[in-house]
PDB file of N, CA and C in Angstrom:
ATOM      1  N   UNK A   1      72.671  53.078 -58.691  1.00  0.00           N
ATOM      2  CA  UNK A   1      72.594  51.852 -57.935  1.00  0.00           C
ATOM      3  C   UNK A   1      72.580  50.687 -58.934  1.00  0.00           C
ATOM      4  N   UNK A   2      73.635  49.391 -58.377  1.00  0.00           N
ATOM      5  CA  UNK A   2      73.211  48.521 -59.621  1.00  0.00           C
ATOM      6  C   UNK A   2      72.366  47.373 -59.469  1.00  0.00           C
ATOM      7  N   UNK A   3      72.102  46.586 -60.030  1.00  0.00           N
ATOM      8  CA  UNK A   3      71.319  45.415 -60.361  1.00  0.00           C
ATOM      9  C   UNK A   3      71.434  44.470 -58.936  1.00  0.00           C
ATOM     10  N   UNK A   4      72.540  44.688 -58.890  1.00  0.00           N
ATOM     11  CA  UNK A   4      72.941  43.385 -57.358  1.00  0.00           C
ATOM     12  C   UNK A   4      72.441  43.861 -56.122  1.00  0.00           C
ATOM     13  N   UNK A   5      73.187  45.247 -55.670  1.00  0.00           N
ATOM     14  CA  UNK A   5      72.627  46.442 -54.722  1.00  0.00           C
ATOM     15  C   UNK A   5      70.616  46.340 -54.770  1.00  0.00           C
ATOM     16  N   UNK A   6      70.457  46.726 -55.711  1.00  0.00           N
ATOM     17  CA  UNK A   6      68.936  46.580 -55.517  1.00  0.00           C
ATOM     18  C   UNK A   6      68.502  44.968 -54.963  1.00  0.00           C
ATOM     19  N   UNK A   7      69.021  44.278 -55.721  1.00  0.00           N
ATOM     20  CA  UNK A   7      68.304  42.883 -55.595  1.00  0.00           C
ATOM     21  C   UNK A   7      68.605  42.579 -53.958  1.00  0.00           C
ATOM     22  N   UNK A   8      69.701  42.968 -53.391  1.00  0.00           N
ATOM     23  CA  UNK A   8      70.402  42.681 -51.659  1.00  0.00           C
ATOM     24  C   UNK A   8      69.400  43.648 -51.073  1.00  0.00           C
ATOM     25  N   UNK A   9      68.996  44.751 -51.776  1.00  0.00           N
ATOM     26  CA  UNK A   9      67.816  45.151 -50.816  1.00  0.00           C
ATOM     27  C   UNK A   9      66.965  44.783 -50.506  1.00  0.00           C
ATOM     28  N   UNK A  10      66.247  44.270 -51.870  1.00  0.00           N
ATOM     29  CA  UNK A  10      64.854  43.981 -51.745  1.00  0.00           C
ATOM     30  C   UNK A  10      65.143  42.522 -51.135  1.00  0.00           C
ATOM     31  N   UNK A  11      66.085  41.490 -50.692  1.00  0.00           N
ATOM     32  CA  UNK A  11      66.370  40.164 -50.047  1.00  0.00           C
ATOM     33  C   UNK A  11      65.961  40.917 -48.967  1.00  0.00           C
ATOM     34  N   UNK A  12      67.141  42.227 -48.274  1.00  0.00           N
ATOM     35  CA  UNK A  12      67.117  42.655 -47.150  1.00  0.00           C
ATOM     36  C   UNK A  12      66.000  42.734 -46.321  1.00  0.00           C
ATOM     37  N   UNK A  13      64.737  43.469 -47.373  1.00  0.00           N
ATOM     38  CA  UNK A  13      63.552  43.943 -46.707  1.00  0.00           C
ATOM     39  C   UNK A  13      62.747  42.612 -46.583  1.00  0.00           C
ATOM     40  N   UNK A  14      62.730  41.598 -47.885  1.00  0.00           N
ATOM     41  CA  UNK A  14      62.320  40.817 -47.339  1.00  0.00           C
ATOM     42  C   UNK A  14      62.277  39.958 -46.138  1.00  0.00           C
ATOM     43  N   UNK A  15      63.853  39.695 -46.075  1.00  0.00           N
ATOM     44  CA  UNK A  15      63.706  39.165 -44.594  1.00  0.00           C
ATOM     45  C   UNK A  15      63.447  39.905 -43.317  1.00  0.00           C
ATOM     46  N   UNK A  16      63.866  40.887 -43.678  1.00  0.00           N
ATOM     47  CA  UNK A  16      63.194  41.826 -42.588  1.00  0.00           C
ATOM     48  C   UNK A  16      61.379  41.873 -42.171  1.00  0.00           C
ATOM     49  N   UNK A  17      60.707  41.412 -43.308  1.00  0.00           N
ATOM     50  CA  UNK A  17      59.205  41.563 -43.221  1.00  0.00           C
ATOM     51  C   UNK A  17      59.157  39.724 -42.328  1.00  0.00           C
ATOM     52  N   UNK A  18      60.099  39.209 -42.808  1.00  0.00           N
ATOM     53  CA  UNK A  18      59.738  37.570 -42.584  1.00  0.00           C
ATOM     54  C   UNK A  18      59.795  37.846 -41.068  1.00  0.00           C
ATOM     55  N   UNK A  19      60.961  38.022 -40.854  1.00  0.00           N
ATOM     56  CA  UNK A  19      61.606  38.130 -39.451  1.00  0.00           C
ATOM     57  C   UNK A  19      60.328  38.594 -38.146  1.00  0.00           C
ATOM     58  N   UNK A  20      59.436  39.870 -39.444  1.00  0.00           N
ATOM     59  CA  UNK A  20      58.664  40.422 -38.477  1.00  0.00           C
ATOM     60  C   UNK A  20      57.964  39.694 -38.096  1.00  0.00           C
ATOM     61  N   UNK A  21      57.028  39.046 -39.280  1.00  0.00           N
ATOM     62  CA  UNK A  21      55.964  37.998 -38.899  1.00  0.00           C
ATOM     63  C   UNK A  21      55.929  36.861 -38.507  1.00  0.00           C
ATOM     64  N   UNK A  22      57.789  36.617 -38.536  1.00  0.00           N
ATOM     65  CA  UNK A  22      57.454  35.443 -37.559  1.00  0.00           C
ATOM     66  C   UNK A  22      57.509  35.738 -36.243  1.00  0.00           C
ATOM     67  N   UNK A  23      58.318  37.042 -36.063  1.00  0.00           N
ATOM     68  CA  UNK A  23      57.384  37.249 -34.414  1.00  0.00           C
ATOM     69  C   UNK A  23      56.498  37.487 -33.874  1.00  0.00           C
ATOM     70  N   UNK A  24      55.462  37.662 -34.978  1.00  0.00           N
ATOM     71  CA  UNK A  24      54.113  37.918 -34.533  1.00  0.00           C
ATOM     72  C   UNK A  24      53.435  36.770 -34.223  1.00  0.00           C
ATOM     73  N   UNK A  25      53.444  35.539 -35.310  1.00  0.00           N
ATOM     74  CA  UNK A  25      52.775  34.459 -35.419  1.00  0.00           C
ATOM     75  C   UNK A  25      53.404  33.654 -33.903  1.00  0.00           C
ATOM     76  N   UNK A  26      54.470  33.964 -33.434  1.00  0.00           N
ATOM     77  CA  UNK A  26      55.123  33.579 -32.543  1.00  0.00           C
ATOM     78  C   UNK A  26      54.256  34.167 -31.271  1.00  0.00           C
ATOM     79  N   UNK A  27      54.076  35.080 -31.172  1.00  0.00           N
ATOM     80  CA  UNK A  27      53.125  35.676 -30.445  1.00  0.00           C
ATOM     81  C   UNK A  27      52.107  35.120 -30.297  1.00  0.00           C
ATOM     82  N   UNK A  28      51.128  35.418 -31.278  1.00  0.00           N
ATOM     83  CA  UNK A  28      50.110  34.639 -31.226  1.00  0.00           C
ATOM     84  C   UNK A  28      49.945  33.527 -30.916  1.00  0.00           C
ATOM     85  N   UNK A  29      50.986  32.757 -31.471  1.00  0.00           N
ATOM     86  CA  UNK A  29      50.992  30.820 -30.671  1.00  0.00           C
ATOM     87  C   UNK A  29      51.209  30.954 -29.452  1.00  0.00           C
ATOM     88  N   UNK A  30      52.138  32.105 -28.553  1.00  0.00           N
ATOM     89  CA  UNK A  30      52.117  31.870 -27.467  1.00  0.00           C
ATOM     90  C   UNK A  30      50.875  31.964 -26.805  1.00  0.00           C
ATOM     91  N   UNK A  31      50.076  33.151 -27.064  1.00  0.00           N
ATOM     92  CA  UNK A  31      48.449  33.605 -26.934  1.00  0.00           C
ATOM     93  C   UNK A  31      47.884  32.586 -26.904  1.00  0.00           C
ATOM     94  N   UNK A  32      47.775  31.729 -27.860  1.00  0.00           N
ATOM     95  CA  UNK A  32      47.053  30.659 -28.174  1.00  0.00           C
ATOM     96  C   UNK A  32      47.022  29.566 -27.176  1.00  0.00           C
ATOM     97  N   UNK A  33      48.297  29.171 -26.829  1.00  0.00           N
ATOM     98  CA  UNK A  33      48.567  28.218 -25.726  1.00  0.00           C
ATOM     99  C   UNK A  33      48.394  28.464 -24.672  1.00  0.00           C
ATOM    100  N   UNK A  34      48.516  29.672 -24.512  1.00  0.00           N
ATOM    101  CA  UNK A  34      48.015  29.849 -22.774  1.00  0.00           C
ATOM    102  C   UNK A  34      45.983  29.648 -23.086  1.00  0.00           C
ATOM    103  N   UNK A  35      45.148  29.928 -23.647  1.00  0.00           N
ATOM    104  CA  UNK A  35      44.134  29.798 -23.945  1.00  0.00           C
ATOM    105  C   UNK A  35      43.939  28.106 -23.916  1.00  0.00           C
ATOM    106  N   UNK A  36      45.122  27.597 -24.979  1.00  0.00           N
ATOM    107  CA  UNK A  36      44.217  26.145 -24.639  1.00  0.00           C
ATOM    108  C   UNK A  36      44.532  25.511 -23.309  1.00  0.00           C
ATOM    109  N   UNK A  37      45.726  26.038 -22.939  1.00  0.00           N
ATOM    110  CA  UNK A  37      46.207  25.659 -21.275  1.00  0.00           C
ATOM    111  C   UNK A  37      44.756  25.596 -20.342  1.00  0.00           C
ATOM    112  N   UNK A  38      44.422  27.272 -20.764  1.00  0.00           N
ATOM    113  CA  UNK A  38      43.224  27.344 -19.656  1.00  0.00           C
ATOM    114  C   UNK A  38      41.873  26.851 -20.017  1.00  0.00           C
ATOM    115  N   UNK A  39      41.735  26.272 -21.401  1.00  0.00           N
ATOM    116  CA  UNK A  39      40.567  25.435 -21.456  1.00  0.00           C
ATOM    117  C   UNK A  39      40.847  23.824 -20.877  1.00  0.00           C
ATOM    118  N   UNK A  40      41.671  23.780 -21.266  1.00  0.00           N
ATOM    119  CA  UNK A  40      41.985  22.483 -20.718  1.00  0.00           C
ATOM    120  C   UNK A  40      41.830  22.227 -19.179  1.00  0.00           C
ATOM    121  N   UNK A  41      42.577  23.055 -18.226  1.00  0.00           N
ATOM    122  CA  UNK A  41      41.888  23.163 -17.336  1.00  0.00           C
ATOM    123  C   UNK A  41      40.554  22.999 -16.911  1.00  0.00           C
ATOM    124  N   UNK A  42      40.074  23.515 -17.514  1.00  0.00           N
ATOM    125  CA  UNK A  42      38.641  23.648 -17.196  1.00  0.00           C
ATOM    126  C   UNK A  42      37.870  22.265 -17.331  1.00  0.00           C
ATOM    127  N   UNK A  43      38.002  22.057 -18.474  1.00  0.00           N
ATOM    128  CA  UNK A  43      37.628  20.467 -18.832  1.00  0.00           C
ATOM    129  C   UNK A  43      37.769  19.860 -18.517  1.00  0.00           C
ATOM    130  N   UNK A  44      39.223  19.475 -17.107  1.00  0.00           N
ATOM    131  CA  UNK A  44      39.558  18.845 -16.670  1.00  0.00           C
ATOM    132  C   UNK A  44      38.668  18.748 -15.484  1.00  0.00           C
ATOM    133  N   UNK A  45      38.621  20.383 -14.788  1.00  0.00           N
ATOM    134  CA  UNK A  45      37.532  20.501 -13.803  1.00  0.00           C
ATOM    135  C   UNK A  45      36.203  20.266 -13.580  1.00  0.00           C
ATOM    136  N   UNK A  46      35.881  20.300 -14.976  1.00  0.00           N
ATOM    137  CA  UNK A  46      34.132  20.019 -15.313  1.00  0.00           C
ATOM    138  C   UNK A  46      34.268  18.343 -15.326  1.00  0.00           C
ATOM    139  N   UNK A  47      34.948  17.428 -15.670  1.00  0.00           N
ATOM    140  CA  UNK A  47      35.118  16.056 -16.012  1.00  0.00           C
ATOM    141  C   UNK A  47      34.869  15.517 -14.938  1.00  0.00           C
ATOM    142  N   UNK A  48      36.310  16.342 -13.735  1.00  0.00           N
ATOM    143  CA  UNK A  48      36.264  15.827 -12.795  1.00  0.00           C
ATOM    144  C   UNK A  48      34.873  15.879 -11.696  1.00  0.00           C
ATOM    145  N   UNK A  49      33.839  17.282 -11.990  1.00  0.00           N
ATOM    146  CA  UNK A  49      33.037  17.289 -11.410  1.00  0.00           C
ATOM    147  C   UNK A  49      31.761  15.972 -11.724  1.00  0.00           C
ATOM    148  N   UNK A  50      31.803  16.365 -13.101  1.00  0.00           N
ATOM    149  CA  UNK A  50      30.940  14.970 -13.989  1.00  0.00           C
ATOM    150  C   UNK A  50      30.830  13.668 -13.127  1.00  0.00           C
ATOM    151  N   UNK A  51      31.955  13.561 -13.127  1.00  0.00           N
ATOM    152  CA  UNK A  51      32.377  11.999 -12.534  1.00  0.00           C
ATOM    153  C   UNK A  51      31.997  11.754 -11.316  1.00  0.00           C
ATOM    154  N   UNK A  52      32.519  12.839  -9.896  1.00  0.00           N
ATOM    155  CA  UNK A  52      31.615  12.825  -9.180  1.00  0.00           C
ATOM    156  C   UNK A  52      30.008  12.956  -9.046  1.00  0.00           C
ATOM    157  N   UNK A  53      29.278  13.515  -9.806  1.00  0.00           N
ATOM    158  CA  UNK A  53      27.790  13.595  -9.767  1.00  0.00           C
ATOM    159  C   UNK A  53      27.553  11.930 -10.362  1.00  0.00           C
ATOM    160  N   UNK A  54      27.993  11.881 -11.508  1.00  0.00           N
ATOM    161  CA  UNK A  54      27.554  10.298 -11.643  1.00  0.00           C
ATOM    162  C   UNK A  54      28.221   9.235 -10.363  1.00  0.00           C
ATOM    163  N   UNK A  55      28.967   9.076  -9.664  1.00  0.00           N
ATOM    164  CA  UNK A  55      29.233   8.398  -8.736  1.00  0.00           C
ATOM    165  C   UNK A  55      27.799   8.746  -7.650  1.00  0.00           C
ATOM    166  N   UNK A  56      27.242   9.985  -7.266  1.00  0.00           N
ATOM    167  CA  UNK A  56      26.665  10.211  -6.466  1.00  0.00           C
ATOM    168  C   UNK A  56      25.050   9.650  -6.967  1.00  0.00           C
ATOM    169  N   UNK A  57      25.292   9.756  -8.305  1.00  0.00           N
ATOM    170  CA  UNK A  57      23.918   9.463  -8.696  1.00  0.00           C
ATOM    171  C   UNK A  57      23.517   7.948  -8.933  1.00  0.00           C
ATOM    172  N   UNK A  58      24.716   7.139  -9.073  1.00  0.00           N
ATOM    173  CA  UNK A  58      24.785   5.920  -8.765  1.00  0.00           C
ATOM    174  C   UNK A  58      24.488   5.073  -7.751  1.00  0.00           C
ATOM    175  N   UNK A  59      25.081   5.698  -6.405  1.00  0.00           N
ATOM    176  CA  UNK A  59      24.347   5.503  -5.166  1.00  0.00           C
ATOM    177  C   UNK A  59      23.506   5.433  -4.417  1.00  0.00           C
ATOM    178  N   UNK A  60      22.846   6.746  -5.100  1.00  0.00           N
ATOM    179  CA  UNK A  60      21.803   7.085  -4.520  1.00  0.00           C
ATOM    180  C   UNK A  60      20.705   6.036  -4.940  1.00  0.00           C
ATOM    181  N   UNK A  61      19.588   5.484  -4.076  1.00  0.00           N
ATOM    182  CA  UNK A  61      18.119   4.536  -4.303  1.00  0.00           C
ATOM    183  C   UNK A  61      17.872   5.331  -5.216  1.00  0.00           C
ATOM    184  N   UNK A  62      17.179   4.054  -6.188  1.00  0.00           N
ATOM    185  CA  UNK A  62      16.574   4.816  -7.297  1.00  0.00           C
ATOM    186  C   UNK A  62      15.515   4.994  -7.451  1.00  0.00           C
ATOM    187  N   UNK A  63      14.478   4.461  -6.525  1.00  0.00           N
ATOM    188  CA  UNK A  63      13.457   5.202  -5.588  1.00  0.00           C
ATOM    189  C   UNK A  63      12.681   5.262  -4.827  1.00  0.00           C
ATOM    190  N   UNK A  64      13.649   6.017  -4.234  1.00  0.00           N
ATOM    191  CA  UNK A  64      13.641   6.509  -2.823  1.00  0.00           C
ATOM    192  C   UNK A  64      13.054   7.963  -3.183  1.00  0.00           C
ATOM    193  N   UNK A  65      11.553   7.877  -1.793  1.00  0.00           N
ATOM    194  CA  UNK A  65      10.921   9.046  -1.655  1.00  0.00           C
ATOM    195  C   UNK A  65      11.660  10.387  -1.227  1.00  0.00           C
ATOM    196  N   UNK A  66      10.756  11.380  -1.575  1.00  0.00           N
ATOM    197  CA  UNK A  66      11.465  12.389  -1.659  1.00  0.00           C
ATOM    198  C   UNK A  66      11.573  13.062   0.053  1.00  0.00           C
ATOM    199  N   UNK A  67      12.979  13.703   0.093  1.00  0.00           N
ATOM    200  CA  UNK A  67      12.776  14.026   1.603  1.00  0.00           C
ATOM    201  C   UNK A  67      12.234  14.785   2.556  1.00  0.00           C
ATOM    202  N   UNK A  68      11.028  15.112   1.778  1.00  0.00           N
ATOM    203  CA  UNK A  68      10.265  15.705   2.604  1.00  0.00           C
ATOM    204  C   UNK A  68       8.593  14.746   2.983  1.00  0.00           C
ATOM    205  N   UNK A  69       8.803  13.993   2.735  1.00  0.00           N
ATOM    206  CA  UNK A  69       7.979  12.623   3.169  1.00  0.00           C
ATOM    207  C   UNK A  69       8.406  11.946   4.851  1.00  0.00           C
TER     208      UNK A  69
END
């Protein structure tokens, strides 16, 4: 085998290893994004709840006996 032959291999395998890991890392980012998708969500849901309790807590007398008086 000569000098060139070897060296086109070892290119070969290399890109072959690249190729792999970038489908992995590709993977994983997809993983990743659906995760922050669904935190985000959430945060959005908790915010939105936030906001209502402070609206409610705004309203409400600030003091006013308790209702069992």
């Amino acid at each position: 085998m000569t000098t060139e032959q070897t060296r086109l291999i070892q290119l070969e395998e290399t890109v072959a290893h690249q190729t792999k890991t970038i489908e992995e890392l590709s993977d994983q980012l997809a993983e990743q994004w659906t995760v922050v998708e669904q935190v985000r969500a959430k945060l959005d849901r908790l915010t939105e709840r936030f906001l209502t309790l402070e609206e409610q807590s705004i309203d409400a007398p600030a003091n006013a006996p308790p209702p069992h008086y």
